[in-house]
N, C-alpha and C. Protein backbone atom coordinates (compact mmCIF):
# COMPACT_ATOMS: atom_id res chain seq x y z
N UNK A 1 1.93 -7.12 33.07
CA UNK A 1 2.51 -7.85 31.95
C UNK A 1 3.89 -7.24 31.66
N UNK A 2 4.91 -8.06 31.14
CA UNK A 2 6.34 -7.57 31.52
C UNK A 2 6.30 -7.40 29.66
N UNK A 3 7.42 -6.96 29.52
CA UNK A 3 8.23 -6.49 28.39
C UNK A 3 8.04 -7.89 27.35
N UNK A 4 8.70 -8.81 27.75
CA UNK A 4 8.87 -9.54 26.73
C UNK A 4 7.62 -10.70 26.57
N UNK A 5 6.54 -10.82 27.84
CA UNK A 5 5.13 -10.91 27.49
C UNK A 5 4.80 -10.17 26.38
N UNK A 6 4.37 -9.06 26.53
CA UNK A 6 3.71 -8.42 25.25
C UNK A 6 4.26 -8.73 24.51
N UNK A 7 5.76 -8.46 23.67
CA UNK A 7 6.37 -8.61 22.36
C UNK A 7 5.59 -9.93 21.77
N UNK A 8 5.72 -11.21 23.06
CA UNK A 8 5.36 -12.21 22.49
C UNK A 8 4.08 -12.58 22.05
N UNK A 9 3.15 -11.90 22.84
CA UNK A 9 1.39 -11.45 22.46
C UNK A 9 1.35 -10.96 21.37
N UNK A 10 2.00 -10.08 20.74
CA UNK A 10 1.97 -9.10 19.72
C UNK A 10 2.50 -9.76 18.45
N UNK A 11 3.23 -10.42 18.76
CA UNK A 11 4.19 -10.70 17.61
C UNK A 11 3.18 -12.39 17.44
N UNK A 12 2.62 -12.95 18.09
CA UNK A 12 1.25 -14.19 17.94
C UNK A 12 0.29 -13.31 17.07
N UNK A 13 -0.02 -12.18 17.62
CA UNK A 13 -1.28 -11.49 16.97
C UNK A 13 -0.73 -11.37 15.53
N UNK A 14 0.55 -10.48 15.25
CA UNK A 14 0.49 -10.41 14.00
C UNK A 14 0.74 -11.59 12.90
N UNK A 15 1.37 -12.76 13.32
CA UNK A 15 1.32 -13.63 12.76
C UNK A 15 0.02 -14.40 12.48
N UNK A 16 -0.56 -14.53 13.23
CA UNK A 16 -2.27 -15.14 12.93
C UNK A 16 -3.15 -14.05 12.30
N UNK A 17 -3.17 -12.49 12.33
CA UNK A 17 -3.64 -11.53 11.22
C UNK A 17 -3.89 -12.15 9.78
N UNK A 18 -4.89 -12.03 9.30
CA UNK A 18 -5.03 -11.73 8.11
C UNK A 18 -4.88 -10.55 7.04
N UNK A 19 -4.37 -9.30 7.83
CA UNK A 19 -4.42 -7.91 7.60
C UNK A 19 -3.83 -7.40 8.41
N UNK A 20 -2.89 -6.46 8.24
CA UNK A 20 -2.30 -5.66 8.98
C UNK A 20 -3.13 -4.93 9.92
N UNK A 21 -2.20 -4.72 11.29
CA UNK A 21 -2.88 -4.47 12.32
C UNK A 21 -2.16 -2.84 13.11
N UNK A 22 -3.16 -2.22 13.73
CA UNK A 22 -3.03 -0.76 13.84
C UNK A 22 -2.93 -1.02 15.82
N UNK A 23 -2.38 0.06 16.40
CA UNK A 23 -2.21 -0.04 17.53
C UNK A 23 -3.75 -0.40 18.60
N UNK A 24 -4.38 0.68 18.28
CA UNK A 24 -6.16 0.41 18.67
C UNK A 24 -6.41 -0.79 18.47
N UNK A 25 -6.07 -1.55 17.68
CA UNK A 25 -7.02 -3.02 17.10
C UNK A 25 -6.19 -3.64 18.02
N UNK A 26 -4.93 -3.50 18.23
CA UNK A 26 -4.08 -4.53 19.18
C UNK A 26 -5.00 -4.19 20.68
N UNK A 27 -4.49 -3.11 20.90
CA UNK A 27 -5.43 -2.35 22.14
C UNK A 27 -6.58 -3.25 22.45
N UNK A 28 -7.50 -2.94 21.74
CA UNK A 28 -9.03 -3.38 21.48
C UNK A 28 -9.01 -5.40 22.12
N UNK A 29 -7.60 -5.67 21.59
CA UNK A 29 -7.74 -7.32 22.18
C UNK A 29 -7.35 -7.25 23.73
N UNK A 30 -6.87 -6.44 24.18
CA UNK A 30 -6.88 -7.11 26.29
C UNK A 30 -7.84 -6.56 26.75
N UNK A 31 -7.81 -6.81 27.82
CA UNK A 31 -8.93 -6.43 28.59
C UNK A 31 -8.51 -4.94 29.28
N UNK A 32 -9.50 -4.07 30.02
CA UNK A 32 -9.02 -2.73 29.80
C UNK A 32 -7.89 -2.60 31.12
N UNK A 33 -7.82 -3.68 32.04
CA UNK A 33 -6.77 -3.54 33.15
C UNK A 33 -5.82 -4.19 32.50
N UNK A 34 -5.47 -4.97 31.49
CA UNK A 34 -4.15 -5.29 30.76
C UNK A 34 -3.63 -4.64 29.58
N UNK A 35 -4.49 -3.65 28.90
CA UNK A 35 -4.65 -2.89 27.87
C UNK A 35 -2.91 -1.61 28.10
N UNK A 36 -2.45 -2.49 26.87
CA UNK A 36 -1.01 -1.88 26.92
C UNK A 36 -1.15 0.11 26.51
N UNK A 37 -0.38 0.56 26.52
CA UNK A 37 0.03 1.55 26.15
C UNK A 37 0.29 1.96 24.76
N UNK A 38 0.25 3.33 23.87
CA UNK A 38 0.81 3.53 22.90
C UNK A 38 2.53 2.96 23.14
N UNK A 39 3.15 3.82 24.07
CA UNK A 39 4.42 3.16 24.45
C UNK A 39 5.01 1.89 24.23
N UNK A 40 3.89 1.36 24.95
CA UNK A 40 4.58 -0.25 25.71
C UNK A 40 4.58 -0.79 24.20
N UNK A 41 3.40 -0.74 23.21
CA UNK A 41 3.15 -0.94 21.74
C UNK A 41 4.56 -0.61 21.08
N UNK A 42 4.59 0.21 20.78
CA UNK A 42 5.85 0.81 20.20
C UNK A 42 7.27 0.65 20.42
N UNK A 43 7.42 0.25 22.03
CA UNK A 43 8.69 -0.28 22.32
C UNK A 43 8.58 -2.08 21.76
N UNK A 44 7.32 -2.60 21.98
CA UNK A 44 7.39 -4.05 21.71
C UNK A 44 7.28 -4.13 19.89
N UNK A 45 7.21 -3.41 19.27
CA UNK A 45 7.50 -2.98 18.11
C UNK A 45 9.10 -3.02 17.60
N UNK A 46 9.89 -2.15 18.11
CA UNK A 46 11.35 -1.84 18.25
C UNK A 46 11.87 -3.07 18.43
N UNK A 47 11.36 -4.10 19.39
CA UNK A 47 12.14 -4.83 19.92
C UNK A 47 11.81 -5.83 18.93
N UNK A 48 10.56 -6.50 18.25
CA UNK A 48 10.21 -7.28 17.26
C UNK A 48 11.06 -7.09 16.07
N UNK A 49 11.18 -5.74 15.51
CA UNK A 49 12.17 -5.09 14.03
C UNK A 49 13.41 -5.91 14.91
N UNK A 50 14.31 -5.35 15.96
CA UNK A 50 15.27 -6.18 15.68
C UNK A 50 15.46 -7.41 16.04
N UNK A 51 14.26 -7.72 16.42
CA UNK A 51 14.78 -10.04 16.39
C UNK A 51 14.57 -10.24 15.53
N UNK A 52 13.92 -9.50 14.23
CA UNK A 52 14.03 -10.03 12.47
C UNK A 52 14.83 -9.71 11.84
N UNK A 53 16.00 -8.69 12.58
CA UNK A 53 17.25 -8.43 11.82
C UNK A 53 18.27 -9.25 11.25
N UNK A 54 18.31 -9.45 9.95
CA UNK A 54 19.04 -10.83 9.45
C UNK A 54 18.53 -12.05 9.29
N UNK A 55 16.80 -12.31 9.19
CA UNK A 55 16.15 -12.79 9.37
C UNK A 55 15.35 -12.98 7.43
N UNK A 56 14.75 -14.17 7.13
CA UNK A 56 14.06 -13.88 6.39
C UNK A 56 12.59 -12.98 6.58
N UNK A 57 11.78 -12.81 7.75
CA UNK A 57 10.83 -12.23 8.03
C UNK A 57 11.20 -11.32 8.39
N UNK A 58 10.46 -10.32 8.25
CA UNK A 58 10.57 -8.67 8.75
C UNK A 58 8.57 -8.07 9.25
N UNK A 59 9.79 -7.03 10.00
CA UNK A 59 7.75 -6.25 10.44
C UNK A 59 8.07 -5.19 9.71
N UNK A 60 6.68 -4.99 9.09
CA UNK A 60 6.43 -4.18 8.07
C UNK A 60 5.04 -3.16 8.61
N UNK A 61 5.74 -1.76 8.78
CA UNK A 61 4.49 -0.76 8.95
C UNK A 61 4.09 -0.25 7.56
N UNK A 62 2.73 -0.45 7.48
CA UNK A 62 2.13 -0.07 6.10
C UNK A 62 1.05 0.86 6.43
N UNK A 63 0.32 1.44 5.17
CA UNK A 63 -0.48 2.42 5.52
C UNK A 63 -1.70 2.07 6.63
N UNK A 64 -2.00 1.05 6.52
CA UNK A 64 -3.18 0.51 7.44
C UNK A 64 -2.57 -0.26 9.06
N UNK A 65 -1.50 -0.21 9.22
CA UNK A 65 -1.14 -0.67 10.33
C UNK A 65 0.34 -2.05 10.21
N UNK A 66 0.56 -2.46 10.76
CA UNK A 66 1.83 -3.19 11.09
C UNK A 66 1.37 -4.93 10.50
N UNK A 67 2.56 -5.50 9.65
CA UNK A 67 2.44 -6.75 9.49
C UNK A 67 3.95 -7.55 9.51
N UNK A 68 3.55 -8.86 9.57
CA UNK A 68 5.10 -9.72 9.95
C UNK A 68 4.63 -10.34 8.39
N UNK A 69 5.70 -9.72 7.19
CA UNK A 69 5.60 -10.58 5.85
C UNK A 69 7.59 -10.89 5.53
N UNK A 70 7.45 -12.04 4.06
CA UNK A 70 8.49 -12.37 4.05
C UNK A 70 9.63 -11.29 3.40
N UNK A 71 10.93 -10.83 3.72
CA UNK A 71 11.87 -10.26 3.03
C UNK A 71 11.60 -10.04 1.41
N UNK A 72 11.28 -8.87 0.73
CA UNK A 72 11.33 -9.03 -0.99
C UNK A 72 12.67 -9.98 -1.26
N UNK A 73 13.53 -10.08 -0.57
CA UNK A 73 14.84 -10.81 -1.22
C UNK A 73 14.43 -12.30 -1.76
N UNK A 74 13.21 -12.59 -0.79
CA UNK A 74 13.00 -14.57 -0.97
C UNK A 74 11.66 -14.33 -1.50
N UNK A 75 11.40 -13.26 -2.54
CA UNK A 75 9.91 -13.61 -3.41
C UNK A 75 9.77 -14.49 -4.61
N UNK A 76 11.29 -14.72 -5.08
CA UNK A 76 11.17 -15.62 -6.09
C UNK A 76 11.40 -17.05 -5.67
N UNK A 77 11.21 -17.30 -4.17
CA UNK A 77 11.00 -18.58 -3.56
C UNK A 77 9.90 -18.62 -3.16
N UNK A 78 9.36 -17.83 -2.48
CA UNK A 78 8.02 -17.68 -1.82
C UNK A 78 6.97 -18.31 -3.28
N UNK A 79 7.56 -17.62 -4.35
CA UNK A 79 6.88 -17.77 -5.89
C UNK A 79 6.74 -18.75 -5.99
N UNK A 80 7.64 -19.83 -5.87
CA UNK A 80 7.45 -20.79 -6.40
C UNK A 80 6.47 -22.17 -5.94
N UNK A 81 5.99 -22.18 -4.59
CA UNK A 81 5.20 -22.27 -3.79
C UNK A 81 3.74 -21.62 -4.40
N UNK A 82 3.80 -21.20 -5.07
CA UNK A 82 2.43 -20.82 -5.36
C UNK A 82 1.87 -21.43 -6.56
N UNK A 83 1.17 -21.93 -6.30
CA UNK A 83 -0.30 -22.20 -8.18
C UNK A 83 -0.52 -21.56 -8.68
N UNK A 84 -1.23 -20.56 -7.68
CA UNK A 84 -1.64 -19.16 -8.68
C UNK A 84 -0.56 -18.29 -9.63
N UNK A 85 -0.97 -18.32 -10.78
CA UNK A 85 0.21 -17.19 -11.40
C UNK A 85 -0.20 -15.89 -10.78
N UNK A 86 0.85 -14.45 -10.97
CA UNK A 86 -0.01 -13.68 -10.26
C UNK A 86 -0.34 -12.63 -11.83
N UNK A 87 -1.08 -12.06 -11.14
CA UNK A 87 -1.81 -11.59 -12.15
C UNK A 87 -1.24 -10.09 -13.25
N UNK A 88 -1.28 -10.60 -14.53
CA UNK A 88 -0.62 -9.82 -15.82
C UNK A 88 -1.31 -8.51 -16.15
N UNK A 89 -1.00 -7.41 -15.39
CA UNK A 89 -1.76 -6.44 -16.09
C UNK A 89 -1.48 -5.71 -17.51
N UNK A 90 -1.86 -5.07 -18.36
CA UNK A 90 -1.69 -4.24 -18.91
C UNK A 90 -1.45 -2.89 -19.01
N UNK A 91 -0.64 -2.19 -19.96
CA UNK A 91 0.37 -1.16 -20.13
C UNK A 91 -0.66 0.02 -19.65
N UNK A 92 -1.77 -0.04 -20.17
CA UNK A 92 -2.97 1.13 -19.80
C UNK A 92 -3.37 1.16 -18.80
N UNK A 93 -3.27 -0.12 -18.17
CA UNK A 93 -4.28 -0.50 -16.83
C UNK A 93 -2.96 0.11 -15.61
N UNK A 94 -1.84 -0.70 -16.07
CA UNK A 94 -0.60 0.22 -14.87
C UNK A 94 -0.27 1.54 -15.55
N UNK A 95 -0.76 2.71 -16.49
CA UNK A 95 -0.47 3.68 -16.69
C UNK A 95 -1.49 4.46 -16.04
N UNK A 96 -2.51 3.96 -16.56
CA UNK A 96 -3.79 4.30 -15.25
C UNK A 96 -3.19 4.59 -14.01
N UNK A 97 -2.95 3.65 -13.27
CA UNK A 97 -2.63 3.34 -12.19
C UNK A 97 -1.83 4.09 -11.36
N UNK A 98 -0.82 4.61 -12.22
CA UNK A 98 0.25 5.30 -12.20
C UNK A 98 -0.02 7.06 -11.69
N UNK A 99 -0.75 7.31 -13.23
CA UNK A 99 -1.41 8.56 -12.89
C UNK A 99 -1.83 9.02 -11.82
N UNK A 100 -3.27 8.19 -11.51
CA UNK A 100 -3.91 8.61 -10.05
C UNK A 100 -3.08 8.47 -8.69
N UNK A 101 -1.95 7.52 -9.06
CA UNK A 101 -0.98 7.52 -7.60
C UNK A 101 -0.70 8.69 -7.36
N UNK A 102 0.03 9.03 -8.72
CA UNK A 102 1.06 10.43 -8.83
C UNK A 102 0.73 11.81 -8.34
N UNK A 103 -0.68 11.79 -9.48
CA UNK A 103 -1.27 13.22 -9.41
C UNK A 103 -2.81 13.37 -9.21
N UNK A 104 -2.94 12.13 -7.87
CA UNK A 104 -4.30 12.26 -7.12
C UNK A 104 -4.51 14.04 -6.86
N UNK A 105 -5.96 14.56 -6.69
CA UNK A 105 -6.73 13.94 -6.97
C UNK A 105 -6.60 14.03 -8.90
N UNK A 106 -7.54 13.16 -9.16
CA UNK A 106 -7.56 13.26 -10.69
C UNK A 106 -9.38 12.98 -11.45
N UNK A 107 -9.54 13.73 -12.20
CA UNK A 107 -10.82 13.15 -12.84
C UNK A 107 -10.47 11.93 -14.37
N UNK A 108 -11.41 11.25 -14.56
CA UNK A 108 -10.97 10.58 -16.32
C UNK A 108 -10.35 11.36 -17.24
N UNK A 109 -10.76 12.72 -16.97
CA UNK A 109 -10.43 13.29 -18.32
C UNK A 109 -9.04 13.55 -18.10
N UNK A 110 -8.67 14.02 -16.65
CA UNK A 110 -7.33 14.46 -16.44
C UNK A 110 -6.46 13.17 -16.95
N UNK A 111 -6.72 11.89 -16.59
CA UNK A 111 -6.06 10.82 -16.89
C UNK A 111 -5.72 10.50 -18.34
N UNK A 112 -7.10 11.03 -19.22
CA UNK A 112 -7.24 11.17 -20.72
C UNK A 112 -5.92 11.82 -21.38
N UNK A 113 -6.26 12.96 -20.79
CA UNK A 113 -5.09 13.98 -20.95
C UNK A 113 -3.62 13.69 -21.01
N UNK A 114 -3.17 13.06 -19.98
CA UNK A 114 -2.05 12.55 -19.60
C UNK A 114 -1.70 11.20 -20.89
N UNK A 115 -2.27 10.42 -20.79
CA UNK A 115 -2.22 9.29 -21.56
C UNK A 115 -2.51 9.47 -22.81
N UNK A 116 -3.29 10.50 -23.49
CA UNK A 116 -3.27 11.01 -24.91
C UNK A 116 -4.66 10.35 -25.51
N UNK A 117 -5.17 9.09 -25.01
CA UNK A 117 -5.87 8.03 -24.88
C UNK A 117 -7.14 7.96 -24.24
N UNK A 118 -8.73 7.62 -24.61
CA UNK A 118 -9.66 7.69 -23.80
C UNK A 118 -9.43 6.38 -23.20
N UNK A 119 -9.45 6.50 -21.79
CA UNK A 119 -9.45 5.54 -20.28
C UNK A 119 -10.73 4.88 -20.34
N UNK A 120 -10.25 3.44 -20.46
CA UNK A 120 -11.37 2.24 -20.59
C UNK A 120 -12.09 2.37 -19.40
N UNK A 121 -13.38 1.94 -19.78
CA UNK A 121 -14.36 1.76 -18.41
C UNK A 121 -13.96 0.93 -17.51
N UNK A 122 -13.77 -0.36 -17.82
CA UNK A 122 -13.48 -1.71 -17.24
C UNK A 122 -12.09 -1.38 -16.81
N UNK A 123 -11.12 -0.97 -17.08
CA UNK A 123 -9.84 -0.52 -16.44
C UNK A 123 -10.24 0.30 -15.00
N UNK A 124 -10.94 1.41 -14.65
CA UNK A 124 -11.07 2.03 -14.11
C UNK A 124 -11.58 1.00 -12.59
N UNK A 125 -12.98 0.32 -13.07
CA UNK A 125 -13.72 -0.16 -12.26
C UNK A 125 -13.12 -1.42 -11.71
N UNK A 126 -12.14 -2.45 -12.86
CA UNK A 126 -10.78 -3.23 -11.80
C UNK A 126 -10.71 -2.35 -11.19
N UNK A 127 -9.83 -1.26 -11.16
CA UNK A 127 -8.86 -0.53 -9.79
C UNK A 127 -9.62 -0.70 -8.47
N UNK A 128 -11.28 0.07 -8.82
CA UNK A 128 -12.06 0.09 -7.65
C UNK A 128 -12.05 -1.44 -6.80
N UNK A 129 -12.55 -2.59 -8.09
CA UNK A 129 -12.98 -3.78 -7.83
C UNK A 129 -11.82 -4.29 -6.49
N UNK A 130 -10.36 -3.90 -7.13
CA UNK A 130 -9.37 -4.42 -6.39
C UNK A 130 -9.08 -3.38 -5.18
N UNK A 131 -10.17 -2.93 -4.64
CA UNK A 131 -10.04 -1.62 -3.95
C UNK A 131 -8.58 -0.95 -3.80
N UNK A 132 -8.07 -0.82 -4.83
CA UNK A 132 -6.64 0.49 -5.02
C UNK A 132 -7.17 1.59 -5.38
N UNK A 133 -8.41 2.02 -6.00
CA UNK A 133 -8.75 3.21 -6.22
C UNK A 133 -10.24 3.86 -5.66
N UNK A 134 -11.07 4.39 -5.50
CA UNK A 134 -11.89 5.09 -4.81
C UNK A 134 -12.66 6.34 -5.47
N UNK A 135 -13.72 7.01 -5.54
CA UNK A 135 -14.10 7.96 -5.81
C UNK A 135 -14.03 8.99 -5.01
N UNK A 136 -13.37 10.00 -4.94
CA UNK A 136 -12.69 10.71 -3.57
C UNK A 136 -14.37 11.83 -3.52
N UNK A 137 -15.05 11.84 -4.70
CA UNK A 137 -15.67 12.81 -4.84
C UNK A 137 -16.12 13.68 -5.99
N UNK A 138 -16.78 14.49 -6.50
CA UNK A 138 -17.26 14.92 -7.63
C UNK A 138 -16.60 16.41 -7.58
N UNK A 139 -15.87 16.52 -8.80
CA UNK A 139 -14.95 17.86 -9.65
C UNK A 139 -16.67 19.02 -9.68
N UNK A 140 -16.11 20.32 -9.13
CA UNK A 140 -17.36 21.22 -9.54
C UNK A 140 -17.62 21.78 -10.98
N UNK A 141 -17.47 21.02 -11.96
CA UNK A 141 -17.56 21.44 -13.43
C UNK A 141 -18.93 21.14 -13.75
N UNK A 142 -19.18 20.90 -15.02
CA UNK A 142 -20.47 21.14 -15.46
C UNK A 142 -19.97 19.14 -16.29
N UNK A 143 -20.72 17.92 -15.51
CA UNK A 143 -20.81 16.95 -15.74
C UNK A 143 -20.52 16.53 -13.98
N UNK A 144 -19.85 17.17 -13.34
CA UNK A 144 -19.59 16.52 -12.09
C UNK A 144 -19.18 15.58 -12.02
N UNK A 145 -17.78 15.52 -13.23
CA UNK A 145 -16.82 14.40 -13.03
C UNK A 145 -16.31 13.77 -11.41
N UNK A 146 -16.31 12.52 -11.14
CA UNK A 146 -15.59 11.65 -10.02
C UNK A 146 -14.37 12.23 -10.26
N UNK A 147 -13.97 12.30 -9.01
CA UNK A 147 -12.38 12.49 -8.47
C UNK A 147 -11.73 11.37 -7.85
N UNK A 148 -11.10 10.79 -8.87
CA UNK A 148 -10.04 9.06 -8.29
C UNK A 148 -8.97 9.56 -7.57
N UNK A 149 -8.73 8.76 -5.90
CA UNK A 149 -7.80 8.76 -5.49
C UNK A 149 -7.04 7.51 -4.86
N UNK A 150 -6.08 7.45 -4.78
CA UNK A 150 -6.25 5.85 -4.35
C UNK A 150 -5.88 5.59 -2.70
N UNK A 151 -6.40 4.33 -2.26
CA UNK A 151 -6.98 3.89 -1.04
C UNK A 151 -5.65 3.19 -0.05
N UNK A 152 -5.89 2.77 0.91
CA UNK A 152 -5.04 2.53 1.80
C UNK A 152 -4.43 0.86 1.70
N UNK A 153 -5.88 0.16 0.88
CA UNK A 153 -5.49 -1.38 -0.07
C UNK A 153 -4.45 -1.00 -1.20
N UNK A 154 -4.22 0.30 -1.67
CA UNK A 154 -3.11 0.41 -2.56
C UNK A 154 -1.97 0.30 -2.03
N UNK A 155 -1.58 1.22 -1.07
CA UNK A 155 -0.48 1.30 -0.21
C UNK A 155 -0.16 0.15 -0.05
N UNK A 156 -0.94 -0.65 1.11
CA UNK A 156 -0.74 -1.97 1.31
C UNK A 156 -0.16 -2.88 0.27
N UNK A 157 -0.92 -3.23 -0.74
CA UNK A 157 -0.77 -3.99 -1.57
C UNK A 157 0.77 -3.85 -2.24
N UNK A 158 1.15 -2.77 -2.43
CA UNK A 158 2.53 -2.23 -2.77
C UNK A 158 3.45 -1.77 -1.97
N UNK A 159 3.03 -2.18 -0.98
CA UNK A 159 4.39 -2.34 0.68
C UNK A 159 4.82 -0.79 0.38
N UNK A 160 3.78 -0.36 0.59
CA UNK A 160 4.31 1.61 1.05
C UNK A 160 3.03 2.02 2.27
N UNK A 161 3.61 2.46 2.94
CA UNK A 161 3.91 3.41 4.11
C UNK A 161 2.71 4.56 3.77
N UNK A 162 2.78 5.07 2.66
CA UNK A 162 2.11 6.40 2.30
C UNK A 162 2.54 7.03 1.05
N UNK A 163 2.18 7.76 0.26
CA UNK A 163 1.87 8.09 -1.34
C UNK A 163 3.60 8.62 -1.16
N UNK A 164 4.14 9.23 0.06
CA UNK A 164 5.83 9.81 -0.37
C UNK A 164 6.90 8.74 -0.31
N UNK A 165 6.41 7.40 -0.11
CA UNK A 165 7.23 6.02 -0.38
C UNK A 165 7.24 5.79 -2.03
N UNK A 166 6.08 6.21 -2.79
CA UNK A 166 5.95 6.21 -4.51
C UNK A 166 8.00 6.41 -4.71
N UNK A 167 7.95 5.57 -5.72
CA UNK A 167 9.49 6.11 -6.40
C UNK A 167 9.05 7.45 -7.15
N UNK A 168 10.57 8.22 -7.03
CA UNK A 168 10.69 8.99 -7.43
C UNK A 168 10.79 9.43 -9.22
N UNK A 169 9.43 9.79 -9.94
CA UNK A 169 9.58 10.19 -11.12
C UNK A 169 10.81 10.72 -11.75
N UNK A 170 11.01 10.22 -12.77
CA UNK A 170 12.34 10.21 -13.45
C UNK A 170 12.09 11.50 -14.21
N UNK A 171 12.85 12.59 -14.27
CA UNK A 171 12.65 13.59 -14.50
C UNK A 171 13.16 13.63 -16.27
N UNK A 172 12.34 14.18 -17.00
CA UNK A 172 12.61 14.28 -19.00
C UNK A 172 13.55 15.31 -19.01
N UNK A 173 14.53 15.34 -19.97
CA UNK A 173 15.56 16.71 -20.06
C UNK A 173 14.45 16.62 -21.66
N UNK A 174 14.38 17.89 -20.88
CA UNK A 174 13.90 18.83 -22.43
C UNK A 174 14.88 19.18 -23.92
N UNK A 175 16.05 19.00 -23.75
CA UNK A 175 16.94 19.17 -24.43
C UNK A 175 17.11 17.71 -25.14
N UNK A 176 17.18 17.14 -24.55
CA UNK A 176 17.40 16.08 -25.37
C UNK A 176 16.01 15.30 -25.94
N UNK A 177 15.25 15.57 -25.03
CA UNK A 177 13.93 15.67 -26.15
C UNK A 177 13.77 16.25 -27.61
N UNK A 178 14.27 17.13 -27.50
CA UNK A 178 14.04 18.20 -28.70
C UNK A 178 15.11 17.32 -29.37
N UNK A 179 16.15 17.46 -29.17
CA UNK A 179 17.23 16.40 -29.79
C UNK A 179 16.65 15.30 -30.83
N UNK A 180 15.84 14.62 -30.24
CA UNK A 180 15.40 13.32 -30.61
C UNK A 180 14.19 13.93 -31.86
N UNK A 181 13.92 14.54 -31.73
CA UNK A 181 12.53 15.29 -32.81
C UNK A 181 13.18 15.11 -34.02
């Protein structure tokens, strides 16, 4: 299979995906005497990024593997095409949210802490519901608080790569805090 065979195999696969796709899963579709390479993958990768250069579509590597979605520049067209409104969260529910991105791992209380605020039940169990968050595991204290961390549907869902794509926290001057008192 030549060079611009595969690209064109690959670049069919990711368009008919429902989910981003990882090199193995591409792998996993030929048969094992046509079964490309990490390489051959990766160069037909390279070569896909730039035939979308200047393009409204782009390939997008996300935490779970590679997808062909539209440019953020045309989302308020893409928007309009849609019925569904998308969905309105609340200030607690994305402060939540926020937290466990930031300063995974985290227990409720740590989140408590942070937010000043006891953390709704039903807030918590959306996150799970919408699999962005996870129980990484139980804190060794005396209640054996869950440890929230969030999942690879987070990443995804928020077109990052991995938790060091997060924007960068805006740092408080202490001085002018005090200022404001």
């Amino acid at each position: 299979m030549n060079e611009l065979e595969l690209k064109l195999i690959v670049e069919a696969l990711l368009m008919s995906a429902s989910e981003p796709l990882t090199f193995e899963r591409i792998q996993a579709i030929f048969d094992d005497w046509q079964k490309p390479t990490r390489e051959q993958l990766n160069q037909a990768m390279t070569l896909l990024e730039e035939d979308y250069i200047g393009r409204a579509i782009e390939l997008k590597q996300l935490a779970s593997g590679y997808c062909l979605q539209t440019r953020a520049d045309y989302s308020s067209w893409i928007a309009r095409l849609s019925v569904e409104k998308p969905a309105k969260y609340s200030r607690a529910f994305l402060e939540t949210l926020a937290i466990i991105a930031y300063q995974q791992p985290v227990t409720r209380a740590d989140i408590e802490e942070v937010r000043g605020v006891a953390v709704s039940s039903s807030i918590i169990k959306t996150l799970q519901e919408r699999e962005w968050v996870r129980v990484a595991g139980h804190r060794d204290v005396p209640g054996k608080p869950a440890v929230y961390v969030t999942t690879k549907g987070f990443l995804d869902y928020f077109n990052l790569r991995n938790l060091t794509d997060l924007p960068a926290l805006p740092l408080k001057n202490p001085i002018t805090e005090c200022e404001e008192l």
